[in-house]
PDB file of N, CA and C in Angstrom:
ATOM      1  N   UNK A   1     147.528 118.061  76.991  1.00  0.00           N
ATOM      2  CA  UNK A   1     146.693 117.039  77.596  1.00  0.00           C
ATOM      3  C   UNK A   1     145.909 117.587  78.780  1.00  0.00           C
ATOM      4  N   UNK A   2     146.181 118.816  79.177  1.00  0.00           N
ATOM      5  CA  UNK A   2     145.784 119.361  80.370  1.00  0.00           C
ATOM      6  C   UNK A   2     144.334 119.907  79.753  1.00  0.00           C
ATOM      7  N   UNK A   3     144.052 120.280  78.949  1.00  0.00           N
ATOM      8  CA  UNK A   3     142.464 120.927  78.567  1.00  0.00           C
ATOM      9  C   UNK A   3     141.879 119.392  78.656  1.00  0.00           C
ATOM     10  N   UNK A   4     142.287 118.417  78.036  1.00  0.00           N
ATOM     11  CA  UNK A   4     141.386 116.977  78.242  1.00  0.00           C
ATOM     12  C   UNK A   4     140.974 116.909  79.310  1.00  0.00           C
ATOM     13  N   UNK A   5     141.709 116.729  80.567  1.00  0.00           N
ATOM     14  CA  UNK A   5     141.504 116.368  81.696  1.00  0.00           C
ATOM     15  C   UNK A   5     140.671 117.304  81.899  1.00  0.00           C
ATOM     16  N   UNK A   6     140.719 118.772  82.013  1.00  0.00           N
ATOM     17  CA  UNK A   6     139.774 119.346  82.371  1.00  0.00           C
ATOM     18  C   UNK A   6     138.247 119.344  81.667  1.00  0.00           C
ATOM     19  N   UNK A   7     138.240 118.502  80.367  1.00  0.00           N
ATOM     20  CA  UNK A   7     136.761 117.956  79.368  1.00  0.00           C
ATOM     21  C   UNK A   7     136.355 116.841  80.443  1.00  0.00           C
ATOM     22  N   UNK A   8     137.381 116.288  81.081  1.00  0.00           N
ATOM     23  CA  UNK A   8     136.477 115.147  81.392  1.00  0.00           C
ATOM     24  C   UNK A   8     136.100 115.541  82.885  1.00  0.00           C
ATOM     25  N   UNK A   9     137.081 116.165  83.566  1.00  0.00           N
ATOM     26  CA  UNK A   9     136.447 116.804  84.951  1.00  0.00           C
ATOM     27  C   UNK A   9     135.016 117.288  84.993  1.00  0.00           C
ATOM     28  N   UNK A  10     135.087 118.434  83.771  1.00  0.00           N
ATOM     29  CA  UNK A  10     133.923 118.812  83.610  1.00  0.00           C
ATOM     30  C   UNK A  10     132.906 118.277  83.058  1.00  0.00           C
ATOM     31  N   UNK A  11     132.959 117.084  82.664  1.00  0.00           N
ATOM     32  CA  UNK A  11     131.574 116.092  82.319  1.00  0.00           C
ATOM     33  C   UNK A  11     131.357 115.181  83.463  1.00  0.00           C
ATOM     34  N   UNK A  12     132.566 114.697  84.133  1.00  0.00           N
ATOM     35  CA  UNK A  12     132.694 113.682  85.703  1.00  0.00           C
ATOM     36  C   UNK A  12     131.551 114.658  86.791  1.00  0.00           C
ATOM     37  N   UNK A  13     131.713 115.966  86.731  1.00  0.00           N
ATOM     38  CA  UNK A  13     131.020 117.066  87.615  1.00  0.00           C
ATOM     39  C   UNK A  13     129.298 117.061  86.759  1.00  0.00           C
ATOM     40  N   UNK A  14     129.408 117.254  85.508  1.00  0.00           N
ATOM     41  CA  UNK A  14     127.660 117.294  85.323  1.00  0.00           C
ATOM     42  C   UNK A  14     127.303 116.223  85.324  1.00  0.00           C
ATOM     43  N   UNK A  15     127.587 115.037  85.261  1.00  0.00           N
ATOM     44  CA  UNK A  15     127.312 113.697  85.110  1.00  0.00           C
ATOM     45  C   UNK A  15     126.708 113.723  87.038  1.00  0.00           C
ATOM     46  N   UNK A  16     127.374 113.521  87.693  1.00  0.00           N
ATOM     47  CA  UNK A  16     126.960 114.236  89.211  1.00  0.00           C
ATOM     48  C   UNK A  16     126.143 114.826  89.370  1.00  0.00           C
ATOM     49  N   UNK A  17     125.853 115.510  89.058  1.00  0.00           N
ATOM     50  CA  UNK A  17     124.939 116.954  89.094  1.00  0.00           C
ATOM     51  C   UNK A  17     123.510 116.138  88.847  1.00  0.00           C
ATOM     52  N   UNK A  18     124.204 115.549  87.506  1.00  0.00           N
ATOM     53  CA  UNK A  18     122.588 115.056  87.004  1.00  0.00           C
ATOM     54  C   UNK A  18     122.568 113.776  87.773  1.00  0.00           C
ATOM     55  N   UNK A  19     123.026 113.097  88.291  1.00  0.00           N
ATOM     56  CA  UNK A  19     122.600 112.124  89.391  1.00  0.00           C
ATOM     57  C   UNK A  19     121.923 112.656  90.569  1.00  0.00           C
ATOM     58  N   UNK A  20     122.562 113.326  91.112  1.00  0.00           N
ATOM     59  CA  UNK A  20     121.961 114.230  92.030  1.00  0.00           C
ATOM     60  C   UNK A  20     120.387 114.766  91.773  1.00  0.00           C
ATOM     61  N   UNK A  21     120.647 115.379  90.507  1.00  0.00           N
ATOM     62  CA  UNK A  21     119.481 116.212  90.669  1.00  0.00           C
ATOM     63  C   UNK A  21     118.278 115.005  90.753  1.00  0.00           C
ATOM     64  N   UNK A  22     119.032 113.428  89.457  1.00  0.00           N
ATOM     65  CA  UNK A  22     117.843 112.760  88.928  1.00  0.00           C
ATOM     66  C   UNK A  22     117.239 112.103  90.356  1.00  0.00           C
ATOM     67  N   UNK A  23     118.178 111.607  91.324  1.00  0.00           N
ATOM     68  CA  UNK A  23     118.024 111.004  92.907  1.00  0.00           C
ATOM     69  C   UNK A  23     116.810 112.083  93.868  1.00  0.00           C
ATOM     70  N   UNK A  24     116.852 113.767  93.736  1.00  0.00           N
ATOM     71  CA  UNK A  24     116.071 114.574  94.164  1.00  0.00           C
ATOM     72  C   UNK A  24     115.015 114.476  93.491  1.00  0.00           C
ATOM     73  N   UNK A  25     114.349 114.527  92.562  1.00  0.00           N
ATOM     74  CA  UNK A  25     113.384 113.921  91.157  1.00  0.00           C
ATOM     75  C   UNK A  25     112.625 113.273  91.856  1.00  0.00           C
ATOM     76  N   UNK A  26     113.611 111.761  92.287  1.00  0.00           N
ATOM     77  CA  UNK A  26     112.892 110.729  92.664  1.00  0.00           C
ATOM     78  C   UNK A  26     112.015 110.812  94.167  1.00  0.00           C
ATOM     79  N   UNK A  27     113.344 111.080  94.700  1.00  0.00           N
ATOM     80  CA  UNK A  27     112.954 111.731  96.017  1.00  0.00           C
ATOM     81  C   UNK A  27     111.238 112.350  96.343  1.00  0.00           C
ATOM     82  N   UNK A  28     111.331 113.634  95.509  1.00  0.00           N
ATOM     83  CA  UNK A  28     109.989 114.473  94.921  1.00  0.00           C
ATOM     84  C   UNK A  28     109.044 113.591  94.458  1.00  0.00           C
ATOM     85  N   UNK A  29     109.283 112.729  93.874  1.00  0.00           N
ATOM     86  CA  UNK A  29     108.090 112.162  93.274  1.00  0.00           C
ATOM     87  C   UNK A  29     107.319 111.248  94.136  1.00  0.00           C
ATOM     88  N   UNK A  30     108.462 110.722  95.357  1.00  0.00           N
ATOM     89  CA  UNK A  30     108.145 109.620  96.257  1.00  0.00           C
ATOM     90  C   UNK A  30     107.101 110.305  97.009  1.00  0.00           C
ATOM     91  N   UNK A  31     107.522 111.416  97.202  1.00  0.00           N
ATOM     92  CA  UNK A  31     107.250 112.670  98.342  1.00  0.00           C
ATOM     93  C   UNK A  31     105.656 113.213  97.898  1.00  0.00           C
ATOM     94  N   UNK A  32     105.624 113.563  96.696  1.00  0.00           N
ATOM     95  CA  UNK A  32     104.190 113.686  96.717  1.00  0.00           C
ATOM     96  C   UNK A  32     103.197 112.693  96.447  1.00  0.00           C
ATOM     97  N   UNK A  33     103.565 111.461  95.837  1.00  0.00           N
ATOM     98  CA  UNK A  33     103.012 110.404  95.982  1.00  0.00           C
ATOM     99  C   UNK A  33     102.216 110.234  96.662  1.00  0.00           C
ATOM    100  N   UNK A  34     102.924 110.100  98.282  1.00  0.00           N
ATOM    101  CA  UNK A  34     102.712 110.068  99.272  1.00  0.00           C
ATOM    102  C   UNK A  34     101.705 110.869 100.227  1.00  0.00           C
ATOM    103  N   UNK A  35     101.858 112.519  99.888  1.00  0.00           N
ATOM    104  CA  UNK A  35     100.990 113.331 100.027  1.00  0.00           C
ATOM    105  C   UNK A  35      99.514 113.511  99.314  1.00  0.00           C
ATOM    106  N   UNK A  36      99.533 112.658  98.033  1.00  0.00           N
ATOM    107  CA  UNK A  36      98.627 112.686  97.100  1.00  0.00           C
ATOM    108  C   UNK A  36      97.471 111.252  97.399  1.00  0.00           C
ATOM    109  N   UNK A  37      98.305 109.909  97.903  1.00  0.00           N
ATOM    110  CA  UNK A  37      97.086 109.112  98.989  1.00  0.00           C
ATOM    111  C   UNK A  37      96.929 109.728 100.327  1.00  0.00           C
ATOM    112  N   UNK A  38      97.348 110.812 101.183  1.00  0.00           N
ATOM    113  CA  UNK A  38      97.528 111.211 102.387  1.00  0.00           C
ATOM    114  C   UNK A  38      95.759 111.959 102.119  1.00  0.00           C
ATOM    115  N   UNK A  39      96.148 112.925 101.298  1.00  0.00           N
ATOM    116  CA  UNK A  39      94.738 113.946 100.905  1.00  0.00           C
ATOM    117  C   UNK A  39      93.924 113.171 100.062  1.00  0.00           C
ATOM    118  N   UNK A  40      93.804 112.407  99.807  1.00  0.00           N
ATOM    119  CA  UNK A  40      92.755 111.589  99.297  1.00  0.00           C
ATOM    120  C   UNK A  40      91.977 110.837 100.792  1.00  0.00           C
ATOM    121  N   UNK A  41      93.162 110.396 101.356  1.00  0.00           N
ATOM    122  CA  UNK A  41      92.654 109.513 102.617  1.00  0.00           C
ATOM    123  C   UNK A  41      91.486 110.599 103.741  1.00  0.00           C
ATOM    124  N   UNK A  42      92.258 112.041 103.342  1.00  0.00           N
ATOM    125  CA  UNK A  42      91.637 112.916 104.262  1.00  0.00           C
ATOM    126  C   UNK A  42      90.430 113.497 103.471  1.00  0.00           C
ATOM    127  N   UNK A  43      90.217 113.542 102.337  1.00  0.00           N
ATOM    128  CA  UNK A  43      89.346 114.040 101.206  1.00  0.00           C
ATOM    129  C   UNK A  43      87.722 112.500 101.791  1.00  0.00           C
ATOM    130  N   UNK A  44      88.145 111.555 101.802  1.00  0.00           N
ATOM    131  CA  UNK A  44      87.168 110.184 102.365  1.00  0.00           C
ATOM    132  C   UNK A  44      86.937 110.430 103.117  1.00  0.00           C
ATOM    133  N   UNK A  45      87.873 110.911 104.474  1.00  0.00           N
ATOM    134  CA  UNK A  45      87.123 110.988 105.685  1.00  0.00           C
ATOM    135  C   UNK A  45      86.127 112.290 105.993  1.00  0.00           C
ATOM    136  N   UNK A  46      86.710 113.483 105.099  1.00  0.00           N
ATOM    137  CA  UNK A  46      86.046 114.353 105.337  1.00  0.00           C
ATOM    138  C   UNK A  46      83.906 114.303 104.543  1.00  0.00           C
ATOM    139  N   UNK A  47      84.299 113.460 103.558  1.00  0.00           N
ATOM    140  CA  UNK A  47      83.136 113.437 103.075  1.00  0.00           C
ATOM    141  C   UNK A  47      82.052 112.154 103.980  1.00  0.00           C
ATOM    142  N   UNK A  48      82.958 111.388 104.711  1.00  0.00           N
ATOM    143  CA  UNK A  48      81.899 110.567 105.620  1.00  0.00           C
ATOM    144  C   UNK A  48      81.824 111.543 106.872  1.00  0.00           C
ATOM    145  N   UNK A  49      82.673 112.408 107.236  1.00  0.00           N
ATOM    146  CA  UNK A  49      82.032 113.265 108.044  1.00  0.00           C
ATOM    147  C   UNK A  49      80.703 114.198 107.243  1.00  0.00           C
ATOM    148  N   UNK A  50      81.069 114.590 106.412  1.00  0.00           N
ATOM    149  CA  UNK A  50      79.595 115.000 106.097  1.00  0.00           C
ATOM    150  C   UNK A  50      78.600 114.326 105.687  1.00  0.00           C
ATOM    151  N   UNK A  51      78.817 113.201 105.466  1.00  0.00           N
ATOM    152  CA  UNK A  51      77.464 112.294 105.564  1.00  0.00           C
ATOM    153  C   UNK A  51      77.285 112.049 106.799  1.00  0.00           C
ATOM    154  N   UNK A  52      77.747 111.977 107.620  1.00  0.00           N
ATOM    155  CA  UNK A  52      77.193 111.341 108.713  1.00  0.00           C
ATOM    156  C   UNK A  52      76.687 112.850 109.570  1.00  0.00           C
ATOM    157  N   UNK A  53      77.136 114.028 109.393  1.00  0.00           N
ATOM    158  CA  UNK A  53      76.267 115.219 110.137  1.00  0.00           C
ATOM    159  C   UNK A  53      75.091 115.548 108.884  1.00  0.00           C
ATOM    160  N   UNK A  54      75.029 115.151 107.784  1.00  0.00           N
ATOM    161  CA  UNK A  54      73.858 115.495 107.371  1.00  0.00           C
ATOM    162  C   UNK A  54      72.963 114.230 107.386  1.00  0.00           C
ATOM    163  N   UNK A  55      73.219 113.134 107.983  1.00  0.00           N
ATOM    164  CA  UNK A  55      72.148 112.412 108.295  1.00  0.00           C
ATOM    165  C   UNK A  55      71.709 112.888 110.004  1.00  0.00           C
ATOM    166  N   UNK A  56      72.676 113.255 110.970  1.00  0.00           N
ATOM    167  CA  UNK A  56      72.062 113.767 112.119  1.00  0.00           C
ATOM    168  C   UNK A  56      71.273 114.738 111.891  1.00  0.00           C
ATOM    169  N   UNK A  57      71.575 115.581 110.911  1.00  0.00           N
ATOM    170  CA  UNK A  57      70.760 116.935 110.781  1.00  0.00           C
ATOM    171  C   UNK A  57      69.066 116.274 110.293  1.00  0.00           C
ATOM    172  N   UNK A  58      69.206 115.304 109.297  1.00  0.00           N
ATOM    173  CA  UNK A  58      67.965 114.876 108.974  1.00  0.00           C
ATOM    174  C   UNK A  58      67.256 114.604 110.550  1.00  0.00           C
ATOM    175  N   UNK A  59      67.942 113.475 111.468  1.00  0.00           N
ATOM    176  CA  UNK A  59      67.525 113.031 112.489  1.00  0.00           C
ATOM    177  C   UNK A  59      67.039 113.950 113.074  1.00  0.00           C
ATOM    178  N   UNK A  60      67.431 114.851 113.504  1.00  0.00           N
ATOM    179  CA  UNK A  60      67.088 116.128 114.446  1.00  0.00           C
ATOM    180  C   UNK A  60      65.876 116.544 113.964  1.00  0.00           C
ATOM    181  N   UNK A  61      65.877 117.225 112.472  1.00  0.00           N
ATOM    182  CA  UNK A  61      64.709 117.974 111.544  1.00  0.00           C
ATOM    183  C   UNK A  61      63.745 117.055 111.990  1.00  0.00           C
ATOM    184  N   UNK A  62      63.900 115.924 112.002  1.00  0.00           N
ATOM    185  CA  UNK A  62      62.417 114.647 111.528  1.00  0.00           C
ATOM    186  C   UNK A  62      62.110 114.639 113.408  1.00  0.00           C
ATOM    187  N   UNK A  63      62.664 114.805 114.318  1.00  0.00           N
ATOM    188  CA  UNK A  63      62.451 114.741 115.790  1.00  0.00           C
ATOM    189  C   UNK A  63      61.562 116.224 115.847  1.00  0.00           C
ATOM    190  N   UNK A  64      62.023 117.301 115.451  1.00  0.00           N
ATOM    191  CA  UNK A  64      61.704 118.472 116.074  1.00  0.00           C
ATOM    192  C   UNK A  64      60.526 118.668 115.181  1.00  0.00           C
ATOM    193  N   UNK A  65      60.019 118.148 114.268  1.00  0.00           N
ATOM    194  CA  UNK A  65      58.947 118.273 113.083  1.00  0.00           C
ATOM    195  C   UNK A  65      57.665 117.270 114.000  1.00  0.00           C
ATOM    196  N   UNK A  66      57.857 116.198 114.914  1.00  0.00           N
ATOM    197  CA  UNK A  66      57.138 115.222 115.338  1.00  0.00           C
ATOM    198  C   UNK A  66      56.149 116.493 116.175  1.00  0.00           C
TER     199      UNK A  66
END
């Protein structure tokens, strides 16, 4: 009966394992989620920064052209 116990130890232990790992998974997935609206949010701002210096640049060109 002693090899049983040790079948089920050793499925009680990967059964764990794979909780574990599936809980880190989730973890990860939360995690870049998160990073993935972060760089989007920064990807928007960076492109209204460049609209808004290539409309100064127009401003300037159209001043120094007068």
């Amino acid at each position: 009966m002693l090899f049983g116990d040790c079948h089920f130890q050793e499925k009680d232990d990967l059964e764990a394992r794979f909780r574990d790992a599936n809980e880190a998974a989730k973890q990860a997935s939360s995690v870049q989620s998160s990073l993935k609206q972060e760089l989007e949010r920064t990807r928007q701002q960076a492109n209204e920064a460049l609209k808004a210096m290539d409309a100064e640049r127009q401003q300037l060109r159209s001043a120094n052209n007068k």
